[in-house]
N, C-alpha and C. Protein backbone atom coordinates (compact mmCIF):
# COMPACT_ATOMS: atom_id res chain seq x y z
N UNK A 1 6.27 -16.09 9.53
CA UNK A 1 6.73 -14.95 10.27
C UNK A 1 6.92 -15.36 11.73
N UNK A 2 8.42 -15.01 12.06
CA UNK A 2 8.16 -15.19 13.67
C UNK A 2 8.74 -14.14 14.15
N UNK A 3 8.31 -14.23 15.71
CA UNK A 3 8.75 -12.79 16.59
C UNK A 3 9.90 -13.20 17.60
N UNK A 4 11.09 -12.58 17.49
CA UNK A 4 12.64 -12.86 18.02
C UNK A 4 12.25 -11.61 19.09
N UNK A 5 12.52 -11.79 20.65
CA UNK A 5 12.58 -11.07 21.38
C UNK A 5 13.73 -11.02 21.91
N UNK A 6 14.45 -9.85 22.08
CA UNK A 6 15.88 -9.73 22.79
C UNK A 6 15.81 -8.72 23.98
N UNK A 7 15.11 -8.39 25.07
CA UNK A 7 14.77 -7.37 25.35
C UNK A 7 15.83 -6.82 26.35
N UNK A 8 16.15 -7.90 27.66
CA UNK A 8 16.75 -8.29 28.69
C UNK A 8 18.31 -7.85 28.12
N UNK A 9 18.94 -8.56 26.59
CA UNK A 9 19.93 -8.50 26.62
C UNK A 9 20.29 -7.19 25.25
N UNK A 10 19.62 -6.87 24.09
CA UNK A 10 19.10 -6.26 23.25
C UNK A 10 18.88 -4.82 23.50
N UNK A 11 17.87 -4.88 24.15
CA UNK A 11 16.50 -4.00 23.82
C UNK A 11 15.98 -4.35 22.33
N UNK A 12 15.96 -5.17 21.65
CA UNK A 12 15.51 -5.18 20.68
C UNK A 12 14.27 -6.52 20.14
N UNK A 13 13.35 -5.96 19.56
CA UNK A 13 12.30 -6.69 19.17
C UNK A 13 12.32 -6.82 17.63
N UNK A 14 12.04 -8.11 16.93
CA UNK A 14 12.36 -8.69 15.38
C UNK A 14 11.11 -8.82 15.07
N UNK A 15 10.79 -9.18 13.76
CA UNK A 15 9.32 -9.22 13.12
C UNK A 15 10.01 -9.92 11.99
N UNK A 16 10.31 -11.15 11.62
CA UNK A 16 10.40 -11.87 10.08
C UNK A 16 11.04 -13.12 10.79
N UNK A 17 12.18 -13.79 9.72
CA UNK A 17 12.41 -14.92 9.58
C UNK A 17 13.68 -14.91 9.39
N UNK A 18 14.58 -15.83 9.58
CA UNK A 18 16.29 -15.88 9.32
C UNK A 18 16.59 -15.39 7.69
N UNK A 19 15.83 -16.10 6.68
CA UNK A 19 16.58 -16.37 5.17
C UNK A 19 15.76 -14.92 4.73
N UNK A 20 14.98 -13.69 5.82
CA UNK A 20 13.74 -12.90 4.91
C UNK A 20 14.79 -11.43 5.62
N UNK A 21 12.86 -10.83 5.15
CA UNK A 21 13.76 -9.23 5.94
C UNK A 21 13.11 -9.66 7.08
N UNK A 22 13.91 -8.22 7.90
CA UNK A 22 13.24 -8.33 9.42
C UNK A 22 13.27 -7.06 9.76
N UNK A 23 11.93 -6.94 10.15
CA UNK A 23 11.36 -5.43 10.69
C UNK A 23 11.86 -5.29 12.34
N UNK A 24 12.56 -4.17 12.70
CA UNK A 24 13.04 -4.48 13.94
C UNK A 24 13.00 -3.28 14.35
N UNK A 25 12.60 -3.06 15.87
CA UNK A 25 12.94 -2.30 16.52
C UNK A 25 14.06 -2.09 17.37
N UNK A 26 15.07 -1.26 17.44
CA UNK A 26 16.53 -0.93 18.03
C UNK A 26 17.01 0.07 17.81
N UNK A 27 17.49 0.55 19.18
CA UNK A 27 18.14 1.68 19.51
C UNK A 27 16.87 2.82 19.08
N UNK A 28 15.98 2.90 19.49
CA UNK A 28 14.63 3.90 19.37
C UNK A 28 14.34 4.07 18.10
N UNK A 29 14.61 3.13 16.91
CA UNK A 29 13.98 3.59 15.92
C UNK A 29 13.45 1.92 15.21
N UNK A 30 12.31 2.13 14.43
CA UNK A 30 11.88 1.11 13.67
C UNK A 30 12.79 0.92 12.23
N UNK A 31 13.58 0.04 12.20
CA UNK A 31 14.25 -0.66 10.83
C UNK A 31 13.80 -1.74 10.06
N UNK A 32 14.51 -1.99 8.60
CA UNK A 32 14.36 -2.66 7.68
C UNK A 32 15.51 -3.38 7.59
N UNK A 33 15.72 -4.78 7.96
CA UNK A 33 17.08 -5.47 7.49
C UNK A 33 17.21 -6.69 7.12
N UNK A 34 17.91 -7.32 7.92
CA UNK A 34 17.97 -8.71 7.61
C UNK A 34 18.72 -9.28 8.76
N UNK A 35 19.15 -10.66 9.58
CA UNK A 35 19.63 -11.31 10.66
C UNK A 35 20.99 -10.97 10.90
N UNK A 36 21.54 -10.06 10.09
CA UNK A 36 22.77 -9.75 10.80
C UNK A 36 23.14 -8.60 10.40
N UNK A 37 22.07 -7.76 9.81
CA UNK A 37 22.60 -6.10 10.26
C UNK A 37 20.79 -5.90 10.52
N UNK A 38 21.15 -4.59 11.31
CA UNK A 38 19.97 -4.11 12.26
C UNK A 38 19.03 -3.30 11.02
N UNK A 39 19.50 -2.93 9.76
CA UNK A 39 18.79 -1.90 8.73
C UNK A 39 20.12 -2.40 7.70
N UNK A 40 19.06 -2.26 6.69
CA UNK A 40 20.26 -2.39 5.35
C UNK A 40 20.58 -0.74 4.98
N UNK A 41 20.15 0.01 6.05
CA UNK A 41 21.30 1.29 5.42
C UNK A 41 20.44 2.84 6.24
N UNK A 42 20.50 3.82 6.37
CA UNK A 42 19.77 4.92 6.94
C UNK A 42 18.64 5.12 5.94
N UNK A 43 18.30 5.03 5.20
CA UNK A 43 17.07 5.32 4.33
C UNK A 43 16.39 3.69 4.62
N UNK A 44 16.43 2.99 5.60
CA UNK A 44 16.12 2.03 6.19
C UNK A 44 15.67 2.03 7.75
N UNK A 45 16.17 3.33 8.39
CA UNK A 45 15.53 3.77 9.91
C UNK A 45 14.83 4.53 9.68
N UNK A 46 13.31 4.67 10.38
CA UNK A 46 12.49 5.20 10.56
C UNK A 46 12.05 5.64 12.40
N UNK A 47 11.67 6.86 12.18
CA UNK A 47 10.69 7.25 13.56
C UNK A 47 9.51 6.77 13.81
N UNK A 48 8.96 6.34 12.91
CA UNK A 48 7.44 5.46 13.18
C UNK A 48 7.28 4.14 12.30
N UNK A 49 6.78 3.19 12.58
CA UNK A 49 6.14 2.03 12.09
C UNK A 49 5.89 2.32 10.83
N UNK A 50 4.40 3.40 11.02
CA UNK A 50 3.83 3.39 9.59
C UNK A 50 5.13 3.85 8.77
N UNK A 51 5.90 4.77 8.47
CA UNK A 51 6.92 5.19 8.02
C UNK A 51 7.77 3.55 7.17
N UNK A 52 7.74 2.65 8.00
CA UNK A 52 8.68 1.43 8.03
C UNK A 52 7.86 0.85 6.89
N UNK A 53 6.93 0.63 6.89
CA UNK A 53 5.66 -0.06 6.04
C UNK A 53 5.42 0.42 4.75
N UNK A 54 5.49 1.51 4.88
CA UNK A 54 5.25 2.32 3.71
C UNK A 54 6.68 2.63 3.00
N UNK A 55 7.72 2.24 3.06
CA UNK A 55 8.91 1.94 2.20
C UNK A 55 9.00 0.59 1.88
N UNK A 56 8.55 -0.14 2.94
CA UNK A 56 8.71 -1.74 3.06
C UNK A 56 8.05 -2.11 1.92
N UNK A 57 6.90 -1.66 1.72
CA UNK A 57 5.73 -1.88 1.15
C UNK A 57 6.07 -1.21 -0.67
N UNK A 58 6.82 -0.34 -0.66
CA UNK A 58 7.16 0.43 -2.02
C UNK A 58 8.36 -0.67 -2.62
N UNK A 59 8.97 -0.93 -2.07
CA UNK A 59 10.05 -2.21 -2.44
C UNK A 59 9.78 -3.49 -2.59
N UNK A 60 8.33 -3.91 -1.87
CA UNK A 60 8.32 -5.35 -2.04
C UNK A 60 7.47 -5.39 -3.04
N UNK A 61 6.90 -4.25 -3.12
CA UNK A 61 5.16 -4.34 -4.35
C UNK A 61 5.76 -2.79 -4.70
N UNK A 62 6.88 -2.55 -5.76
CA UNK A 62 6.88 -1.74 -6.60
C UNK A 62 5.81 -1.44 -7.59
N UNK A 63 5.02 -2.38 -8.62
CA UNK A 63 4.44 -2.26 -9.38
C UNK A 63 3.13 -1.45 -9.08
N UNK A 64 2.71 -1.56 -7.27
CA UNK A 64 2.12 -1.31 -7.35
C UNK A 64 1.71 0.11 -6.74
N UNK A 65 3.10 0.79 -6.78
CA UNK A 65 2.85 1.92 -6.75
C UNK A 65 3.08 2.89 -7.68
N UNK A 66 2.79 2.74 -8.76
CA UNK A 66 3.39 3.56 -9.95
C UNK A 66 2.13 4.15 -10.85
């Protein structure tokens, strides 16, 4: 996991890796995407973190919410 800071030119802060997802903050909301879109879609922006985690978390470990 690494942390991509864009702040200066952005505003935006990354949480993952080039080939993974990446948890990002932009344009005031916490997203789910990947290195070249900001969210893979609106059921991918969230108002809070926990919000982000707890979908993140239903998709990567389906099994284990059922």
């Amino acid at each position: 996991m690494i942390l991509y800071e864009w702040w200066e030119d952005y505003k935006q802060l990354w949480l993952g890796g080039r080939d993974d997802d990446v948890l990002r903050w932009s344009e005031d909301k916490f997203c789910l995407g990947d290195a070249s879109n900001d969210s893979y879609g609106k059921e991918y922006e969230f108002s809070t973190l926990i919000e982000l985690l707890e979908k993140g978390f239903a998709d990567w470990f389906p099994d284990e919410n059922s």
